[in-house]
Protein backbone atom coordinates (compact mmCIF):
# COMPACT_ATOMS: atom_id res chain seq x y z
CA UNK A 1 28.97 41.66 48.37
CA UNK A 2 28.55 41.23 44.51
CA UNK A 3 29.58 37.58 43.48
CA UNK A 4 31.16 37.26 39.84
CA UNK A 5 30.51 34.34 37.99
CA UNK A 6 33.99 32.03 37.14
CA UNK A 7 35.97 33.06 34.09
CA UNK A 8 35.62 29.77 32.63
CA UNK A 9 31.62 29.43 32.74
CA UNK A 10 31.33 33.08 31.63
CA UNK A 11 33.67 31.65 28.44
CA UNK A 12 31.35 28.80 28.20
CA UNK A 13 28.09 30.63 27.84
CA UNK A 14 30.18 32.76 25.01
CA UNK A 15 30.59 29.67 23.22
CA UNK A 16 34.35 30.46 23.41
CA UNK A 17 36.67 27.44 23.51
CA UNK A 18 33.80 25.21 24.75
CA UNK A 19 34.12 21.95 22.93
CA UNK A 20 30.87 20.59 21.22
CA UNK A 21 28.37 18.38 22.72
CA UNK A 22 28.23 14.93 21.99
CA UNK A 23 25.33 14.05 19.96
CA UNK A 24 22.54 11.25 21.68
CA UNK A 25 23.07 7.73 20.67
CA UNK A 26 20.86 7.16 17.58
CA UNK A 27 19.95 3.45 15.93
CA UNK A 28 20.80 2.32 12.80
CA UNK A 29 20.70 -0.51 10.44
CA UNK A 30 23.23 -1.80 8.04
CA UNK A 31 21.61 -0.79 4.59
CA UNK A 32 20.79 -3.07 1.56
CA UNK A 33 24.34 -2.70 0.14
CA UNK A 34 25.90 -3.69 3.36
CA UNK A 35 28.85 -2.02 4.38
CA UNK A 36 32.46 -2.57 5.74
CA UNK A 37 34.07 -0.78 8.59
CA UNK A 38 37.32 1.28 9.12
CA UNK A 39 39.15 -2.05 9.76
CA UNK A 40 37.52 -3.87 6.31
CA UNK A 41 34.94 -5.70 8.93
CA UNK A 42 31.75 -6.52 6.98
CA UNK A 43 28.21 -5.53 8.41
CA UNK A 44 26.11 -7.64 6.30
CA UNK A 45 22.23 -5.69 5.41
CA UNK A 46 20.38 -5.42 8.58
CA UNK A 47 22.34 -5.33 11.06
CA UNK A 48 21.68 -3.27 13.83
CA UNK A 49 24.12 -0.47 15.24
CA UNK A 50 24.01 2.19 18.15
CA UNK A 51 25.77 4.85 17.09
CA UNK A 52 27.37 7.36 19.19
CA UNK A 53 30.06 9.43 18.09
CA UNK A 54 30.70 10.75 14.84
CA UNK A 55 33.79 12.35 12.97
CA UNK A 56 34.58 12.79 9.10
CA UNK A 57 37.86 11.34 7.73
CA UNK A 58 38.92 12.43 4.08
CA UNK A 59 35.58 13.81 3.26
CA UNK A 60 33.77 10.67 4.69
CA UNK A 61 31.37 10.91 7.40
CA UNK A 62 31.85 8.24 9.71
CA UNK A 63 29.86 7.11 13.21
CA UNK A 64 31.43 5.13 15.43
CA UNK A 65 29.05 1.85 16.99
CA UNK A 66 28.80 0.53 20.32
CA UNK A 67 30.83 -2.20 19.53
CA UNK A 68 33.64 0.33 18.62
CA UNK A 69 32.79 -0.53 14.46
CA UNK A 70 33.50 3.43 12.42
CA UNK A 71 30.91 2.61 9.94
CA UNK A 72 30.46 5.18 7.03
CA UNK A 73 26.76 7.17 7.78
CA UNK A 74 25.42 6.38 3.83
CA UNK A 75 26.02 3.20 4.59
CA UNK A 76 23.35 2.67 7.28
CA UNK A 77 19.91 3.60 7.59
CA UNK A 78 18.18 5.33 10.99
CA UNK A 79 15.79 2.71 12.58
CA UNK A 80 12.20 4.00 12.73
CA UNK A 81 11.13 2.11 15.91
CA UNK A 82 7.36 0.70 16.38
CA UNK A 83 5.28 3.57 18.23
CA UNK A 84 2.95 0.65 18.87
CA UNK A 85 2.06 0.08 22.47
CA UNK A 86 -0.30 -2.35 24.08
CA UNK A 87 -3.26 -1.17 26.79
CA UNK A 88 -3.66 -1.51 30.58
CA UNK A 89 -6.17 -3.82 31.50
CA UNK A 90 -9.06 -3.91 34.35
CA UNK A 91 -9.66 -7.79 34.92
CA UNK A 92 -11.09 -8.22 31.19
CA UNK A 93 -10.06 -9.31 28.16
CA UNK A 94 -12.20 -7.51 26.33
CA UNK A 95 -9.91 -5.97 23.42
CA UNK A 96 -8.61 -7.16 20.01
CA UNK A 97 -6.31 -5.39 17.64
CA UNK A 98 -6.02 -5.34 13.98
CA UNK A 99 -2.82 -6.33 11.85
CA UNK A 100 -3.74 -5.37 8.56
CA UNK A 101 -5.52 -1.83 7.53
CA UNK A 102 -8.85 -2.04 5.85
CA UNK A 103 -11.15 -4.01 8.48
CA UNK A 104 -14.82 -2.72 8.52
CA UNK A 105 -16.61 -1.25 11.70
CA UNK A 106 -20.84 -0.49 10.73
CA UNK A 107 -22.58 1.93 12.94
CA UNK A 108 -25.24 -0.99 12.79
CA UNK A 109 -25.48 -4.57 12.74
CA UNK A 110 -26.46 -4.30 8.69
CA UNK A 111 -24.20 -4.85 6.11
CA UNK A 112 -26.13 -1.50 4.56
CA UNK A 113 -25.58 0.52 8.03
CA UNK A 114 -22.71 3.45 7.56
CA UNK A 115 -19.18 1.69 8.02
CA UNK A 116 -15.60 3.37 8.50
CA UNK A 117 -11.96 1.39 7.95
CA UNK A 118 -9.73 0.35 10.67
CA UNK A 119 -5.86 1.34 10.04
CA UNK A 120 -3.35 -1.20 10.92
CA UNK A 121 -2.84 -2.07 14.81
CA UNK A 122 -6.37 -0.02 15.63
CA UNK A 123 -7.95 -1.19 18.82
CA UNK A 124 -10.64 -2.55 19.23
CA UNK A 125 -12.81 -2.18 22.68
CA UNK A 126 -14.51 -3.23 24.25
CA UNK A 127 -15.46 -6.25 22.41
CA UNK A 128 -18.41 -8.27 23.52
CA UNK A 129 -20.56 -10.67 22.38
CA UNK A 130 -24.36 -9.21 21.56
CA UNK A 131 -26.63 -12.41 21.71
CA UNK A 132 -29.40 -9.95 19.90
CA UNK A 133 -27.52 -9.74 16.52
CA UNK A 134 -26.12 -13.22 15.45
CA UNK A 135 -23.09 -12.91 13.36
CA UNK A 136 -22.30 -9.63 15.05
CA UNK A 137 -20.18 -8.14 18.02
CA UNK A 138 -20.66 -4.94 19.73
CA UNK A 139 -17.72 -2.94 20.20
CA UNK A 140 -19.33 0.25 22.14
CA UNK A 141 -21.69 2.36 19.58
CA UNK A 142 -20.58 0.49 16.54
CA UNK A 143 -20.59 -2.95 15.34
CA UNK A 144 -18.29 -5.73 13.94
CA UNK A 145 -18.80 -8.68 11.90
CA UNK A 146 -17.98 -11.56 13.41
CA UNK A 147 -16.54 -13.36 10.32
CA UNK A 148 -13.84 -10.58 11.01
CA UNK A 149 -12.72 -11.84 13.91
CA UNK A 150 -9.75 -14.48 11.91
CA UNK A 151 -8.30 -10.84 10.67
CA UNK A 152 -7.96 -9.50 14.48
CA UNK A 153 -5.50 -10.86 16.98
CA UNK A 154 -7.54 -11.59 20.12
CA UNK A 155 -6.14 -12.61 23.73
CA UNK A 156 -8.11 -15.11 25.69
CA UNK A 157 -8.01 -15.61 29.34
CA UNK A 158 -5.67 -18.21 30.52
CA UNK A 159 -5.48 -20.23 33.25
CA UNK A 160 -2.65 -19.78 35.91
CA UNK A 161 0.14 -22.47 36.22
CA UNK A 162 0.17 -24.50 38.79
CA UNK A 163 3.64 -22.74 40.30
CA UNK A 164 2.26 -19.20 40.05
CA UNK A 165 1.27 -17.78 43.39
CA UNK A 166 -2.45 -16.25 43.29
CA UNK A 167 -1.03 -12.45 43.50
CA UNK A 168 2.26 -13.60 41.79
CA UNK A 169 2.87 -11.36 38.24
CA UNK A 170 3.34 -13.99 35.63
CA UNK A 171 3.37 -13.30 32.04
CA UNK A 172 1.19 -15.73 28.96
CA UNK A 173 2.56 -15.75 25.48
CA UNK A 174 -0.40 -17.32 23.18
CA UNK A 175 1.59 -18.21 19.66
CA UNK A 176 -1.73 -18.92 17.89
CA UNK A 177 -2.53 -15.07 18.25
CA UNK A 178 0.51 -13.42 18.37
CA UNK A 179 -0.52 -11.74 21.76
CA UNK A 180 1.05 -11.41 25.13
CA UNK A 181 -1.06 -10.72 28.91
CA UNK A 182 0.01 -9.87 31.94
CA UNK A 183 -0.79 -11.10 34.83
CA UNK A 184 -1.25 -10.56 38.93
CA UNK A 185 -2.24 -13.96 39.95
CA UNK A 186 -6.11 -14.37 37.92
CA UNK A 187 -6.49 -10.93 37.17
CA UNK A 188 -5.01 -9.87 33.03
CA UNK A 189 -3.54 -6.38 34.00
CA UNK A 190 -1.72 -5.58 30.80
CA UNK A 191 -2.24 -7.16 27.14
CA UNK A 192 -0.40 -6.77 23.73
CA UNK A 193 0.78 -7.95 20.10
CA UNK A 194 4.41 -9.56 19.88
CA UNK A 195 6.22 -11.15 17.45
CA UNK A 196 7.34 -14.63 18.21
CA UNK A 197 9.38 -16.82 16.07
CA UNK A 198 9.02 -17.93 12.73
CA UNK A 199 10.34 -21.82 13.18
CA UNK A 200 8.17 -24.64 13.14
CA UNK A 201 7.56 -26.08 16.47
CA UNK A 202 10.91 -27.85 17.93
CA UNK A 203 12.73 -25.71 15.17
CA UNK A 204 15.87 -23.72 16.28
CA UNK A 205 13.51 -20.48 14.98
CA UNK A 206 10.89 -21.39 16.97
CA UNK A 207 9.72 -19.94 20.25
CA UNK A 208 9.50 -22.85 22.93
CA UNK A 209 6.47 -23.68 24.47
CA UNK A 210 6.18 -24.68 28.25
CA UNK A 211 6.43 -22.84 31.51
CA UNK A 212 9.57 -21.24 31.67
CA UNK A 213 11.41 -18.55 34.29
CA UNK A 214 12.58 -15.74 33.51
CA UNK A 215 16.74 -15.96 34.62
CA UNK A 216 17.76 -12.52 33.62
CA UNK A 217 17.57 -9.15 33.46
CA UNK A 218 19.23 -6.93 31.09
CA UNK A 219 18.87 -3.33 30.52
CA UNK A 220 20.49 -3.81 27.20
CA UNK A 221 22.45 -7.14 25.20
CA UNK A 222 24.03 -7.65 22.17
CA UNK A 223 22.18 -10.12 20.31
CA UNK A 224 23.37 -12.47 16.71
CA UNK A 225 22.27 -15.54 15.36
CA UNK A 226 25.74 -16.61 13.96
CA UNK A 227 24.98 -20.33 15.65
CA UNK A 228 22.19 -20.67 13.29
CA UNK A 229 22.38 -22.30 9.99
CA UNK A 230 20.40 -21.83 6.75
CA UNK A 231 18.60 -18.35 8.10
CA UNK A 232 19.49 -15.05 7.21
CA UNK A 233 21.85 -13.62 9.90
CA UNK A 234 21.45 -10.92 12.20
CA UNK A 235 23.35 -9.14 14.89
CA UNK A 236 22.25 -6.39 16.68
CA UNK A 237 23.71 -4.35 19.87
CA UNK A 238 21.91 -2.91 22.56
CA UNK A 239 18.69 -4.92 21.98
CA UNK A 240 17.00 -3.18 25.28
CA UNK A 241 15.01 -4.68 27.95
CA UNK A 242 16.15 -8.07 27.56
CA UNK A 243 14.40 -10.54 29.73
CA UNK A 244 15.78 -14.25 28.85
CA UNK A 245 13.87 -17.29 30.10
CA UNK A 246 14.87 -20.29 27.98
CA UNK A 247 18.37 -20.60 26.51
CA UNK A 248 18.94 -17.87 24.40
CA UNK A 249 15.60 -17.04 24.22
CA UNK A 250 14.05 -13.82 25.51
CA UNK A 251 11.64 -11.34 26.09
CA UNK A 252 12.77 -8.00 24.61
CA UNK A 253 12.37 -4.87 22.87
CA UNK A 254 12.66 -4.36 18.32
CA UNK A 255 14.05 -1.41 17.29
CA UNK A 256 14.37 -3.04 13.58
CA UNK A 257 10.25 -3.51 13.07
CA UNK A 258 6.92 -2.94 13.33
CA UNK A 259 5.04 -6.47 12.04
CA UNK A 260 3.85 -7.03 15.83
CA UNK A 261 1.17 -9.33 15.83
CA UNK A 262 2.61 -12.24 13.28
CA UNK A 263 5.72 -14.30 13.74
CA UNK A 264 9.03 -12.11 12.96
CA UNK A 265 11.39 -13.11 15.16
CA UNK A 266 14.52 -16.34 15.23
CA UNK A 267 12.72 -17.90 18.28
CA UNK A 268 12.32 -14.86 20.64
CA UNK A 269 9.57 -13.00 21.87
CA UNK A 270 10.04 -9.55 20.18
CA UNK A 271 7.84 -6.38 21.93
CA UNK A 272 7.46 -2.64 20.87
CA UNK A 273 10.21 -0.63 22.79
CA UNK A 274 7.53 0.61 24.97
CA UNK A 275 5.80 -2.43 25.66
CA UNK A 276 9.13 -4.00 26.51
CA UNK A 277 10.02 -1.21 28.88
CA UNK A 278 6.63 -1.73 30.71
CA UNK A 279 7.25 -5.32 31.18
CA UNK A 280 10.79 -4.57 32.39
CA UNK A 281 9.66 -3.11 35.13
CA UNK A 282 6.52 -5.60 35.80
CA UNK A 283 8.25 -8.68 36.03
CA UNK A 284 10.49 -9.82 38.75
CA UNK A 285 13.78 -12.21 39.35
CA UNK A 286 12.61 -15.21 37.92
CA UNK A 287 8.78 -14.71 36.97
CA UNK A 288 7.30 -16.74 35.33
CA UNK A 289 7.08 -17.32 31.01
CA UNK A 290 4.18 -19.39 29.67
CA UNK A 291 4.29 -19.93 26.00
CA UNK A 292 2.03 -21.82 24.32
């Protein structure tokens, strides 16, 4: 017996009364000028919007925001998020990264030898120390100087806090180099640039050193600074893989930059969006945070 298909899904693959599909969520930010929405509600420059559906009203192109905010589209500007990602690790720390473009790599350890120029966030590894050429390291067939070394952000091996288990994940945030590693008791399984906050130490801004636990997970959170005083504000929705250990301070992905490896943040621990995924998943109820 022949089976015909239903009137309404042979109408649908005619494209015949089948209403359009809705378009993915995209990220924005407020532009320069700022902007105010359907209801006169001022976005000040910056601010961060999901956008999901769109319509135009009397020639105006509007999207409508998480938040429910119909924002006009010239108004905003789509987020270019970081495409920046940190490495997997074997036991070794081996690995530093750069944060400005132009650092030198010689095919030698001669300041004649043949040299090529790093491009921002290049890796570098492995990185070891060659006791044969003082003032040089070996990073596989080519060489570095090591009076480079204050232009690269390096992670160094930490030891475990007392209160982490020796197979417990746990996760070290160095402020000095702006780098984050992962750990599985002793053993570095993961490394990576951040962005921590810009404060002084004990400042609202800054991010707050000690041993901390992580208290929760969220797949996504609204984040603003509006408590703050004398900063420039921000406010952002569905900041993904939020991971909060101190207060209001967290572990979670940018979509707004791409300056990992020096201080950007208001006293959290920003991450690429695929780094921030990564660590997600990694980390458990109430792992364990060590800033310092």
């Amino acid at each position: 017996m022949r089976h015909l298909a239903p009137i309404w899904l042979l109408l649908l693959l005619a494209g015949c009364g089948a209403a359009p599909a809705p378009s993915a969520p995209r990220y924005f930010l407020v532009g320069p000028a700022g902007a105010r929405d359907t209801q006169g509600v001022e976005l000040k420059p910056g601010f961060g919007l999901l956008i999901g559906n769109e319509r135009t009203e009397r020639g105006v192109r509007l999207g409508r925001s998480k938040n429910g905010h119909w924002v006009p589209l010239d108004a905003l500007q789509p987020a270019t998020p970081s495409g920046f990602s940190g490495v997997a690790l074997n036991g070794a720390l081996d690995l530093a990264w750069t944060v400005d473009k132009g650092v030198p790599m010689f095919s030698a350890p001669s300041e004649k030898s043949t040299r090529r120029l790093l491009p921002r966030h290049a890796l570098i590894r492995p990185l070891t120390d060659e006791p044969s050429a003082p003032g040089w390291l070996r990073v596989g067939k080519e060489w570095l100087r090591a009076s480079d070394l204050a232009a690269l952000r390096r992670p160094v091996t930490s030891p475990r806090p007392a209160v982490v288990g020796p197979t417990e994940r746990w996760i070290d945030v160095d402020l000095a180099s702006s780098t984050l590693v992962a750990y599985e008791g002793d053993r570095p399984v993961f490394a990576t640039l951040v962005s921590a906050g810009i404060g002084r130490p004990g400042s609202p801004i800054a991010t707050p050193p000690g041993v901390h636990r992580i208290f929760a997970k969220l797949p996504s959170s609204d984040m603003s600074n509006f408590g703050h005083t004398g900063v420039v504000p921000y406010d952002y929705e569905a900041v993904p893989n939020v991971q909060y250990f101190s207060g209001s301070v967290a572990l979670h992905g940018a979509l707004w930059h791409d300056r990992f490896g020096v201080p950007a943040s208001h006293g959290c621990v920003n991450l690429a969006p695929a780094d921030a995924e990564r660590l997600f998943g990694f980390t458990a109820d109430h792992s364990v945070v060590r800033v310092r």
